[in-house]
N, C-alpha and C. Protein backbone atom coordinates (compact mmCIF):
# COMPACT_ATOMS: atom_id res chain seq x y z
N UNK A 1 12.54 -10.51 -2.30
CA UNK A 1 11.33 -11.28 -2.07
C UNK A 1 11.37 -12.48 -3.01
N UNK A 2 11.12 -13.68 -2.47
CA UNK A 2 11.30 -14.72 -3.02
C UNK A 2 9.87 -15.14 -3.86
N UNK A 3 9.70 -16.23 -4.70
CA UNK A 3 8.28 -15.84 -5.20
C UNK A 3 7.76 -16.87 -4.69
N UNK A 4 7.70 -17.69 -3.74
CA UNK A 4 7.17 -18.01 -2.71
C UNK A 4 6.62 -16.91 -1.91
N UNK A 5 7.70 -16.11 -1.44
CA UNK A 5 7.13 -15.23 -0.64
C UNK A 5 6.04 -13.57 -1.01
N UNK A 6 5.77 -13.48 -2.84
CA UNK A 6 5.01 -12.93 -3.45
C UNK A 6 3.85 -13.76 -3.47
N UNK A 7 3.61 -14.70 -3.80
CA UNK A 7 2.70 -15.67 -3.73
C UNK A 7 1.74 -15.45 -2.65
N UNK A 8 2.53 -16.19 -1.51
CA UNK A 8 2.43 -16.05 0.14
C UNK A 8 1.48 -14.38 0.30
N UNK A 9 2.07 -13.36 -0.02
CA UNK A 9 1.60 -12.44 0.13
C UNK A 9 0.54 -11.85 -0.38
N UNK A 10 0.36 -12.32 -1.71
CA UNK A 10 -0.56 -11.79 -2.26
C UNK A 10 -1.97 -12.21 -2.20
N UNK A 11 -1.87 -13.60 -1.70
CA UNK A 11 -2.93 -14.82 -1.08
C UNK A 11 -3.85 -13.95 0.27
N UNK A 12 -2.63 -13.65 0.66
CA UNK A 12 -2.63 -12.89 2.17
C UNK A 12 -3.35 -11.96 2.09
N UNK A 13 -3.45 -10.92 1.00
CA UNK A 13 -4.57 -9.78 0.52
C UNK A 13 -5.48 -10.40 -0.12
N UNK A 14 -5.97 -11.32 -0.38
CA UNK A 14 -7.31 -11.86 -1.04
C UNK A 14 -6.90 -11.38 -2.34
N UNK A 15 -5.79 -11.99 -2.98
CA UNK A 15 -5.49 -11.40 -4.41
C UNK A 15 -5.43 -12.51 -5.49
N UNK A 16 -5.89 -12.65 -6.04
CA UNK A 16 -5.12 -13.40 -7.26
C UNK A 16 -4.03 -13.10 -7.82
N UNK A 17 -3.44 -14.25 -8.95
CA UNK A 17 -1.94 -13.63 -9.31
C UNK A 17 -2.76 -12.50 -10.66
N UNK A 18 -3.96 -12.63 -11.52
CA UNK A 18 -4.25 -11.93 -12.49
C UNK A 18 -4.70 -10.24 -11.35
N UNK A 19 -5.06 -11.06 -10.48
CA UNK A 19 -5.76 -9.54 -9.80
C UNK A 19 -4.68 -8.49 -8.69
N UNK A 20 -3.48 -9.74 -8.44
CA UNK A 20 -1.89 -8.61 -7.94
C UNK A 20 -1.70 -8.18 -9.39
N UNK A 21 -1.72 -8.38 -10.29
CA UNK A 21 -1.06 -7.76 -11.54
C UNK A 21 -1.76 -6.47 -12.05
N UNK A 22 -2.98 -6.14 -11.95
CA UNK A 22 -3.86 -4.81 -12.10
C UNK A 22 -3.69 -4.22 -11.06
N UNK A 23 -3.94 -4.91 -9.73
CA UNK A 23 -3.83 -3.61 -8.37
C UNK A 23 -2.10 -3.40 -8.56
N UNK A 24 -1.10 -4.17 -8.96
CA UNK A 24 0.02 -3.20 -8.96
C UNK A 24 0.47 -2.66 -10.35
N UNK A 25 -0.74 -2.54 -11.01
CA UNK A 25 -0.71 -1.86 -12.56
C UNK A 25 0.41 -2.81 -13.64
N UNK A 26 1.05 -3.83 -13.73
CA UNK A 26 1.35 -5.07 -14.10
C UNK A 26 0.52 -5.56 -14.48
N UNK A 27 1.16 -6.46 -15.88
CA UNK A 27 0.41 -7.44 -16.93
C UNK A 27 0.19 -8.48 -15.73
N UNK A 28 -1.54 -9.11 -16.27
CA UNK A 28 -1.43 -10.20 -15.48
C UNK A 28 -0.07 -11.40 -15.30
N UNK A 29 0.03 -11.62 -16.90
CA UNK A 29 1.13 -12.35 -17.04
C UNK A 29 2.36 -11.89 -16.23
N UNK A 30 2.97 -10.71 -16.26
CA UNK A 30 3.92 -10.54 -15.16
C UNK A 30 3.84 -11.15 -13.77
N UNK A 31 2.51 -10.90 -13.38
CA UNK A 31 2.57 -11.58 -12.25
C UNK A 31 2.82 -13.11 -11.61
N UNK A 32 2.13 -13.81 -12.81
CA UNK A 32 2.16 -15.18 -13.15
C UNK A 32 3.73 -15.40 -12.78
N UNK A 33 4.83 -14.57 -14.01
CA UNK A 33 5.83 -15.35 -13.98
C UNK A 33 6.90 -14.58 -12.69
N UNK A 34 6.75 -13.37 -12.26
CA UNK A 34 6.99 -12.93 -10.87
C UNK A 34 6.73 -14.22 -10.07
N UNK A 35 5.56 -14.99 -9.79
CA UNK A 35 5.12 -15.83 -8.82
C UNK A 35 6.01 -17.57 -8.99
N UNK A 36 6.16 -17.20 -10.52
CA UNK A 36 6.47 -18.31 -11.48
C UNK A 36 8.67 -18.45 -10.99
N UNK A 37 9.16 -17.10 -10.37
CA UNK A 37 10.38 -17.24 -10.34
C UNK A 37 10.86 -16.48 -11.50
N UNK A 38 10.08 -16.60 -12.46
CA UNK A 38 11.20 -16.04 -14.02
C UNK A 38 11.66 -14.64 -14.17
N UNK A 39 11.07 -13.43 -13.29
CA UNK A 39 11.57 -12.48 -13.01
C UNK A 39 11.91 -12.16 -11.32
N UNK A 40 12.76 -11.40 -11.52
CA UNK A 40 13.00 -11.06 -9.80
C UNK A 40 11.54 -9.88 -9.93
N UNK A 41 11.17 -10.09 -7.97
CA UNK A 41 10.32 -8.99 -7.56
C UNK A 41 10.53 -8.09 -7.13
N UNK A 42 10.61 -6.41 -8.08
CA UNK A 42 10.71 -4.91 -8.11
C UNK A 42 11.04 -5.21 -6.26
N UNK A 43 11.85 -4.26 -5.90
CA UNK A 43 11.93 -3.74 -4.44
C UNK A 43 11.33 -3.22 -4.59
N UNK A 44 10.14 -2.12 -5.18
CA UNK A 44 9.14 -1.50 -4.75
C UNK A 44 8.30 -2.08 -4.52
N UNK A 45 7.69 -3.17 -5.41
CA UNK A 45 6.24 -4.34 -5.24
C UNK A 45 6.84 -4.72 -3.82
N UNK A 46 7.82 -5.60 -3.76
CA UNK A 46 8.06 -6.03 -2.30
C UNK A 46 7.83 -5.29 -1.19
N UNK A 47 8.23 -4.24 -1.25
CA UNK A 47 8.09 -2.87 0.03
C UNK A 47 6.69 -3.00 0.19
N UNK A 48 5.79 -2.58 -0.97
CA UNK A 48 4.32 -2.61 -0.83
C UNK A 48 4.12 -3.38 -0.31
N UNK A 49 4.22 -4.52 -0.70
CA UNK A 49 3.31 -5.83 -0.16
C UNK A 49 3.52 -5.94 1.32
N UNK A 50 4.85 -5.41 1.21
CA UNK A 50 5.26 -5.91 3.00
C UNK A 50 4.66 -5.49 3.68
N UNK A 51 4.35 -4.03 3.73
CA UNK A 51 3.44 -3.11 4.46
C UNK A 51 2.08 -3.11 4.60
N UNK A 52 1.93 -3.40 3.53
CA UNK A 52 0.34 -4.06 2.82
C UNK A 52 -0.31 -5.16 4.43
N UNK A 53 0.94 -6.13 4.19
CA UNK A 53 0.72 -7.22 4.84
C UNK A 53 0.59 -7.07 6.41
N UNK A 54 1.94 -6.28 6.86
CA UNK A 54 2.52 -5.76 7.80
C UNK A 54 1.02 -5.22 8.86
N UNK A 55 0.92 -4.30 8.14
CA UNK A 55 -0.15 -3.26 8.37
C UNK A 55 -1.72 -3.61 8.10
N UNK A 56 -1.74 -4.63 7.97
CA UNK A 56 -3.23 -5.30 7.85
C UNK A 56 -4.59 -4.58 6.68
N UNK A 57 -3.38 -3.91 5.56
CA UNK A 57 -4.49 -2.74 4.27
C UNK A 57 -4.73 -3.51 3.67
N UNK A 58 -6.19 -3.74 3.14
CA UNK A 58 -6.32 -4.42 2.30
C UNK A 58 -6.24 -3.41 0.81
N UNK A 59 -6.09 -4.15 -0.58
CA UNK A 59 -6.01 -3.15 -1.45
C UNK A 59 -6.93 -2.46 -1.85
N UNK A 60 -8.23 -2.55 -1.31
CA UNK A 60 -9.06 -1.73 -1.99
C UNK A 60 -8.89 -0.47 -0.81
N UNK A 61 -8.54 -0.92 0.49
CA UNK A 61 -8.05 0.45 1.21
C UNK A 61 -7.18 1.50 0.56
N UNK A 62 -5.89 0.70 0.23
CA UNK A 62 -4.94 1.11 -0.15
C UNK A 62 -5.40 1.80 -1.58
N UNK A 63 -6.01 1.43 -2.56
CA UNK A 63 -6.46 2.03 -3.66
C UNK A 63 -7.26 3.52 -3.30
N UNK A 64 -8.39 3.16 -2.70
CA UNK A 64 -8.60 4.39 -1.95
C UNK A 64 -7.93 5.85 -1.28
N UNK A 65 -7.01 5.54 -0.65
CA UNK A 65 -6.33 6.09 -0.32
C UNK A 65 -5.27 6.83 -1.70
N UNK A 66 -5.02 5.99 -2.34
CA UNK A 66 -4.30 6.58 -3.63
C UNK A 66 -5.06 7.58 -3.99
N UNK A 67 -6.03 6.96 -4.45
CA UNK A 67 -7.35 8.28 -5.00
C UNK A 67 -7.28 9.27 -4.59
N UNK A 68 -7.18 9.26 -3.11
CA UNK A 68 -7.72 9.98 -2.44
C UNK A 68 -6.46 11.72 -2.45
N UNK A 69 -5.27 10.81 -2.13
CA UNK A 69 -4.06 11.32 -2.20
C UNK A 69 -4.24 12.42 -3.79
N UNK A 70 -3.80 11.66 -4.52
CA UNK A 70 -3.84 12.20 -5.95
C UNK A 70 -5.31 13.20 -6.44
N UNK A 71 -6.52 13.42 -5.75
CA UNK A 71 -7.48 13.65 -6.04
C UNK A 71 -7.06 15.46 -5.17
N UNK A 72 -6.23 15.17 -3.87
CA UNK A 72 -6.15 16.26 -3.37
C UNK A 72 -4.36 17.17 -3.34
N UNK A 73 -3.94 16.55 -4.16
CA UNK A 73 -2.42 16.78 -4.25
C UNK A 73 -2.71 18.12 -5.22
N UNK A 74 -1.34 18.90 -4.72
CA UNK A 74 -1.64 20.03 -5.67
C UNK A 74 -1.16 20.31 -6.86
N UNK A 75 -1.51 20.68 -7.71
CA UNK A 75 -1.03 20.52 -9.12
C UNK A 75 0.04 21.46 -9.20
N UNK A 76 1.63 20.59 -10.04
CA UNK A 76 2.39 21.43 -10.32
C UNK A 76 2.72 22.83 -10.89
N UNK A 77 3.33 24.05 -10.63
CA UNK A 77 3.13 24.91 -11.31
C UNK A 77 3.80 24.73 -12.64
N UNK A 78 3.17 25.48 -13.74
CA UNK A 78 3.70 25.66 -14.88
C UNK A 78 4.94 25.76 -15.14
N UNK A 79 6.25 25.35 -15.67
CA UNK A 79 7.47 26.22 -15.80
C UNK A 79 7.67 27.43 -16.53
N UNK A 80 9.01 27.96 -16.37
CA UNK A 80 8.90 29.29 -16.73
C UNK A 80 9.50 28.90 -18.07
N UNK A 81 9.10 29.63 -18.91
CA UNK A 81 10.20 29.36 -20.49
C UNK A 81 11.37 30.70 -20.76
């Protein structure tokens, strides 16, 4: 993902670059310089976004849904020692 095309995307979710950097748990500043070119963008952020985009979620859906996931996931068992 080019950071044109992070930019592009994140616009696309009603995001700011400080406010892509909290919804994908990233320093604002990361995002800045993600958008800025100075780092490459994670293949995971990219995947997200794509789908994000793809799929018409906005992030507070998508946050939701996390919650929601993790709120009902079942907790690992203990190991044995």
């Amino acid at each position: 993902m080019t950071p044109q095309q992070y930019t592009r995307a994140i616009k696309t979710l009603g995001l700011s670059k400080n406010g892509a950097g909290r919804f994908l748990g990233i320093s604002p500043r990361h995002s800045h310089r993600l958008a800025a070119g100075v780092y490459v963008v994670p293949r995971n952020i990219e995947i997200l976004l794509n789908l994000m985009v793809e799929h018409k979620i906005s992030p507070a859906d998508a946050s939701g849904h996390i919650a929601a996931a993790v709120a009902t996931a079942k907790p690992k068992s203990p190991r044995k020692k």
